[in-house]
N, C-alpha and C. Protein backbone atom coordinates (compact mmCIF):
# COMPACT_ATOMS: atom_id res chain seq x y z
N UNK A 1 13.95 -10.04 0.92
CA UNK A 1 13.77 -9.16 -0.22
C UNK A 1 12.60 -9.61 -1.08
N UNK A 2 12.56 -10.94 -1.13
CA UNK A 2 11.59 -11.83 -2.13
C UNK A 2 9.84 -11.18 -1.43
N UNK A 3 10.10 -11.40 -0.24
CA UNK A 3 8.50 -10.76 0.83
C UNK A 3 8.31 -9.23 0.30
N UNK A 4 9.44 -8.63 0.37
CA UNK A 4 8.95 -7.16 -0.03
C UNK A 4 8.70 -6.63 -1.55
N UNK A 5 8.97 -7.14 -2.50
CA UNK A 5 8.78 -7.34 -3.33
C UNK A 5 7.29 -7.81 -4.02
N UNK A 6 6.89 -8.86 -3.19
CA UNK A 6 5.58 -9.88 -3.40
C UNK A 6 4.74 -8.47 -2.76
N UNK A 7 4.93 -7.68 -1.24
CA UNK A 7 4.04 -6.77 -0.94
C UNK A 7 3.91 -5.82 -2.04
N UNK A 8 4.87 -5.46 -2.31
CA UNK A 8 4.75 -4.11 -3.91
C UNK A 8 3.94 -4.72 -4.62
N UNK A 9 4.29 -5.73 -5.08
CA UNK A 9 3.29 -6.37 -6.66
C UNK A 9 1.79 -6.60 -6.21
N UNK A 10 1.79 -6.60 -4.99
CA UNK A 10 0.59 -7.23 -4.57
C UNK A 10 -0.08 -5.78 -4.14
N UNK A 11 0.37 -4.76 -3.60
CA UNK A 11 -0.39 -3.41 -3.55
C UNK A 11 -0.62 -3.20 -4.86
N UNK A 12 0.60 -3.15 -6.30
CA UNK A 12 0.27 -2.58 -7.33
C UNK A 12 -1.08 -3.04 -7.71
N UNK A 13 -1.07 -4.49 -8.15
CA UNK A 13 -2.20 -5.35 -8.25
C UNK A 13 -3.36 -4.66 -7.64
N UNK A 14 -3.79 -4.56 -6.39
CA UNK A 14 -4.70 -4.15 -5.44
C UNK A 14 -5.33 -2.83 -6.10
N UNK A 15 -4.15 -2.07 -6.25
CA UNK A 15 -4.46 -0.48 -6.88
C UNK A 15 -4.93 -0.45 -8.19
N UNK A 16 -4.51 -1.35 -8.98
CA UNK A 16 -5.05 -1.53 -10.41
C UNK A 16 -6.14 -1.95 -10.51
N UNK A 17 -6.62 -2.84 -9.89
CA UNK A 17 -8.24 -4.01 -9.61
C UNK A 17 -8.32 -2.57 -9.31
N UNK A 18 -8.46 -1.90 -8.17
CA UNK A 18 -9.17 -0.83 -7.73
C UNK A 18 -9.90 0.24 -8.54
N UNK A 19 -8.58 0.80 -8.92
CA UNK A 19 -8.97 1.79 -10.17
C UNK A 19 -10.20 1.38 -11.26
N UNK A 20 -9.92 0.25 -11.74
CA UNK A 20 -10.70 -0.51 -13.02
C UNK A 20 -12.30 -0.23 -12.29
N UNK A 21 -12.13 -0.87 -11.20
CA UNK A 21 -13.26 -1.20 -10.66
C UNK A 21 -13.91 0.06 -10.06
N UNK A 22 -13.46 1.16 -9.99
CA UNK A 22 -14.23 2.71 -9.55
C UNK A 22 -14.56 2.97 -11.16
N UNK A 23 -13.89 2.82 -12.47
CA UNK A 23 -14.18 3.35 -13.73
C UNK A 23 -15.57 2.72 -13.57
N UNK A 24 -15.53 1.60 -13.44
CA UNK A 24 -16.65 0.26 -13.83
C UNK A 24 -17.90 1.01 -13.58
N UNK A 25 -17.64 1.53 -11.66
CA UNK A 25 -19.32 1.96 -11.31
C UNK A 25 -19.17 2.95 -11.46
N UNK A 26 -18.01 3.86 -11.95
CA UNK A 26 -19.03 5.34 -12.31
C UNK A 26 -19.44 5.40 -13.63
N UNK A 27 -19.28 4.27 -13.94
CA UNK A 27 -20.32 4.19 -15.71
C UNK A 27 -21.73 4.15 -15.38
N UNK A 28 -21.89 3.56 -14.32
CA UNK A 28 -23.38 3.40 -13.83
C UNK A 28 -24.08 2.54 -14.78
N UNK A 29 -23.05 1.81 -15.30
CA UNK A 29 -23.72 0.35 -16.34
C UNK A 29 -23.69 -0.92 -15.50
N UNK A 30 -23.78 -1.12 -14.29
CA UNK A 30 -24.08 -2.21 -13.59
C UNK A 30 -25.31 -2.58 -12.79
N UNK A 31 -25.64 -3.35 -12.86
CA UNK A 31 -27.17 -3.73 -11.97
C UNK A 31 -26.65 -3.11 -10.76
N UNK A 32 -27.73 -3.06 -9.77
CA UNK A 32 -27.95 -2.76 -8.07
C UNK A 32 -26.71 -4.00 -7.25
N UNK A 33 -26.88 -5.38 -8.18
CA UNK A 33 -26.43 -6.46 -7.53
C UNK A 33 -24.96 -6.07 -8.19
N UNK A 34 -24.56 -6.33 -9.32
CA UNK A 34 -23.74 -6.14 -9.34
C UNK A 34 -22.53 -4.90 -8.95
N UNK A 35 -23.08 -4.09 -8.49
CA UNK A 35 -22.71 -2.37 -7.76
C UNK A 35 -22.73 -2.59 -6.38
N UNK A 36 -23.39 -3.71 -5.82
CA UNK A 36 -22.90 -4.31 -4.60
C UNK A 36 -22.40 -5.09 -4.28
N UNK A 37 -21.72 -6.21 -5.61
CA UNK A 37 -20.76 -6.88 -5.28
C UNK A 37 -18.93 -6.03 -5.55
N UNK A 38 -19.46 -5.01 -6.87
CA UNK A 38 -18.04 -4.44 -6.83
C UNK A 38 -17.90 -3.84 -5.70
N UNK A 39 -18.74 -2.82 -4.92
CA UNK A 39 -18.56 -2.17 -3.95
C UNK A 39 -17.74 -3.29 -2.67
N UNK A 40 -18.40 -4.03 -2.82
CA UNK A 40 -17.73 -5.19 -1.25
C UNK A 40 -16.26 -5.54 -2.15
N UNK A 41 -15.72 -5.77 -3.17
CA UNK A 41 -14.76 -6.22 -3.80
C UNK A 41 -13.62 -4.75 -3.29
N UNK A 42 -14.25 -3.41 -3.64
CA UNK A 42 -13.84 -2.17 -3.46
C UNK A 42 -12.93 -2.29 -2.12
N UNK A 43 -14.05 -2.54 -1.14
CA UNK A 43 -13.34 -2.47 0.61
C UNK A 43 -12.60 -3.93 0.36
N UNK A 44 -12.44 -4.79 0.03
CA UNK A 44 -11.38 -5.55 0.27
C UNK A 44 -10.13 -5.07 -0.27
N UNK A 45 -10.05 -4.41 -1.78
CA UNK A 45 -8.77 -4.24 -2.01
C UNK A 45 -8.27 -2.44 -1.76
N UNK A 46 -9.17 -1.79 -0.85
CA UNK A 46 -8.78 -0.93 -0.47
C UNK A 46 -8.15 -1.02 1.15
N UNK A 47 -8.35 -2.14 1.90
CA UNK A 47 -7.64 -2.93 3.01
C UNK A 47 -6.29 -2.81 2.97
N UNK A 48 -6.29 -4.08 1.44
CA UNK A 48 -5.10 -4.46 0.62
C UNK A 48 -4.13 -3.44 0.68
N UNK A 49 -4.38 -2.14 -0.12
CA UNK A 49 -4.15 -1.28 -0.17
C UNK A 49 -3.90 -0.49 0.90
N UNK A 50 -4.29 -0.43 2.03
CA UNK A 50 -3.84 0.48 3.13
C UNK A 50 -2.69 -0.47 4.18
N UNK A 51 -3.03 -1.57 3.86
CA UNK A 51 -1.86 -2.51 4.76
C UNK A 51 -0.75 -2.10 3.76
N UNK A 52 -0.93 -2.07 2.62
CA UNK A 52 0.38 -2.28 2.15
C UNK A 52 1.14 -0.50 2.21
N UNK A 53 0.49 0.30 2.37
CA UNK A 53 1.21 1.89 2.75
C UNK A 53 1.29 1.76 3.75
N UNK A 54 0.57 0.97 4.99
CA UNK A 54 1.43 0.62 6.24
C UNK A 54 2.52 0.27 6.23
N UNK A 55 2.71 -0.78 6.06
CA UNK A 55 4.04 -1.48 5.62
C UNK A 55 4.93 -0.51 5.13
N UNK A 56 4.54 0.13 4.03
CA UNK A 56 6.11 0.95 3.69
C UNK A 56 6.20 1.83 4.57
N UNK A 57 5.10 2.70 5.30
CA UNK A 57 5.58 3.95 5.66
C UNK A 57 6.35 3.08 7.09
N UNK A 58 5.89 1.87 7.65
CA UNK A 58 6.86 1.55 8.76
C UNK A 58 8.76 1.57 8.31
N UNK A 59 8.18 0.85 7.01
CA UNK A 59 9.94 0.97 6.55
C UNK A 59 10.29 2.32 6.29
N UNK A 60 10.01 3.27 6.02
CA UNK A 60 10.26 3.92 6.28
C UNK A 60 10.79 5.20 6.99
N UNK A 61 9.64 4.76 8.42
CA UNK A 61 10.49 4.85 9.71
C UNK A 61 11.72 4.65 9.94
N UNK A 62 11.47 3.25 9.81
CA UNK A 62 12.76 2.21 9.82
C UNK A 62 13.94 2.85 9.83
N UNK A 63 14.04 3.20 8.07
CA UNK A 63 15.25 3.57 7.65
C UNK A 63 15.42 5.35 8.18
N UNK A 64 14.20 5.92 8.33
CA UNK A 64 14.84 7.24 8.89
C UNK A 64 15.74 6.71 10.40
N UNK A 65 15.37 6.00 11.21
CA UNK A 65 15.94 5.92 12.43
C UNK A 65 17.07 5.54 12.20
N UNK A 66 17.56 4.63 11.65
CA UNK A 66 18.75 3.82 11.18
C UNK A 66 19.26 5.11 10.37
N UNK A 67 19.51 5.96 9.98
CA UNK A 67 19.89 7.21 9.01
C UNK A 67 20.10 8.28 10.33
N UNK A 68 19.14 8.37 10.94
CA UNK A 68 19.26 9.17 12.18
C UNK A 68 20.00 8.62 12.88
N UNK A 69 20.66 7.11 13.59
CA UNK A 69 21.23 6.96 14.56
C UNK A 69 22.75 7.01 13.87
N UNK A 70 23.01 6.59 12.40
CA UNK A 70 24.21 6.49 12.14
C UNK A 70 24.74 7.87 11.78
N UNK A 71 23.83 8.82 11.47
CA UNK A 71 24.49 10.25 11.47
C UNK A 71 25.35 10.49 12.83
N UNK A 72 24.21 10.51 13.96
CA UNK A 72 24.82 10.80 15.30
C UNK A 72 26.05 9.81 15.68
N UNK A 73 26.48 8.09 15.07
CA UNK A 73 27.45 7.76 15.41
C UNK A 73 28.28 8.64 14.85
N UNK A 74 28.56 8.85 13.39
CA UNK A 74 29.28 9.22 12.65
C UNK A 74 29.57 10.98 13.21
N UNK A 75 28.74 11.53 13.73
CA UNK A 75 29.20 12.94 14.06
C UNK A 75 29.87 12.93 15.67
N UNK A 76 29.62 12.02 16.13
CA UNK A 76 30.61 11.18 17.50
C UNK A 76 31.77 11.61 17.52
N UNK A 77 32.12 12.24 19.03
CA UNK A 77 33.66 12.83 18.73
C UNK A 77 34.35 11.10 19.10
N UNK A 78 35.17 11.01 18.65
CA UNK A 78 36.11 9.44 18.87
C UNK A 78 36.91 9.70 20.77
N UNK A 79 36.86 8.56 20.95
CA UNK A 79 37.31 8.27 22.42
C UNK A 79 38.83 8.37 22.41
């Protein structure tokens, strides 16, 4: 529980740096250098960010299958 948890805080995190950091360059108040270091900062925590909607949408799977197989036990005629 403690792992899935650390992934949430750590996408939220990811998404927040993110956001800040798209306001930043569409101010268009940063040097060339610095608009190419946020940009490389950008693709790292947009990575961040897509591993971590990996991750849920697998759990998510997850739990549809596990929801799907226990319906079908549960609608099981008994032996």
């Amino acid at each position: 529980m403690a792992k899935k948890q650390n992934s949430i805080a750590e996408f939220e995190a990811a998404l927040n740096e993110l956001e800040a950091l798209v306001e930043k360059m569409e101010s268009g108040d940063q040097s060339l250098e610095e608009a190419m270091a946020s940009f490389q900062r950008g693709v790292e925590l947009t990575r961040t960010c897509q591993k971590g909607l990996k991750e849920a949408q697998q759990q998510v799977d997850r739990l549809i299958r596990l929801t799907e197989n226990s319906d079908t036990e549960a609608l099981s005629p008994e032996d």
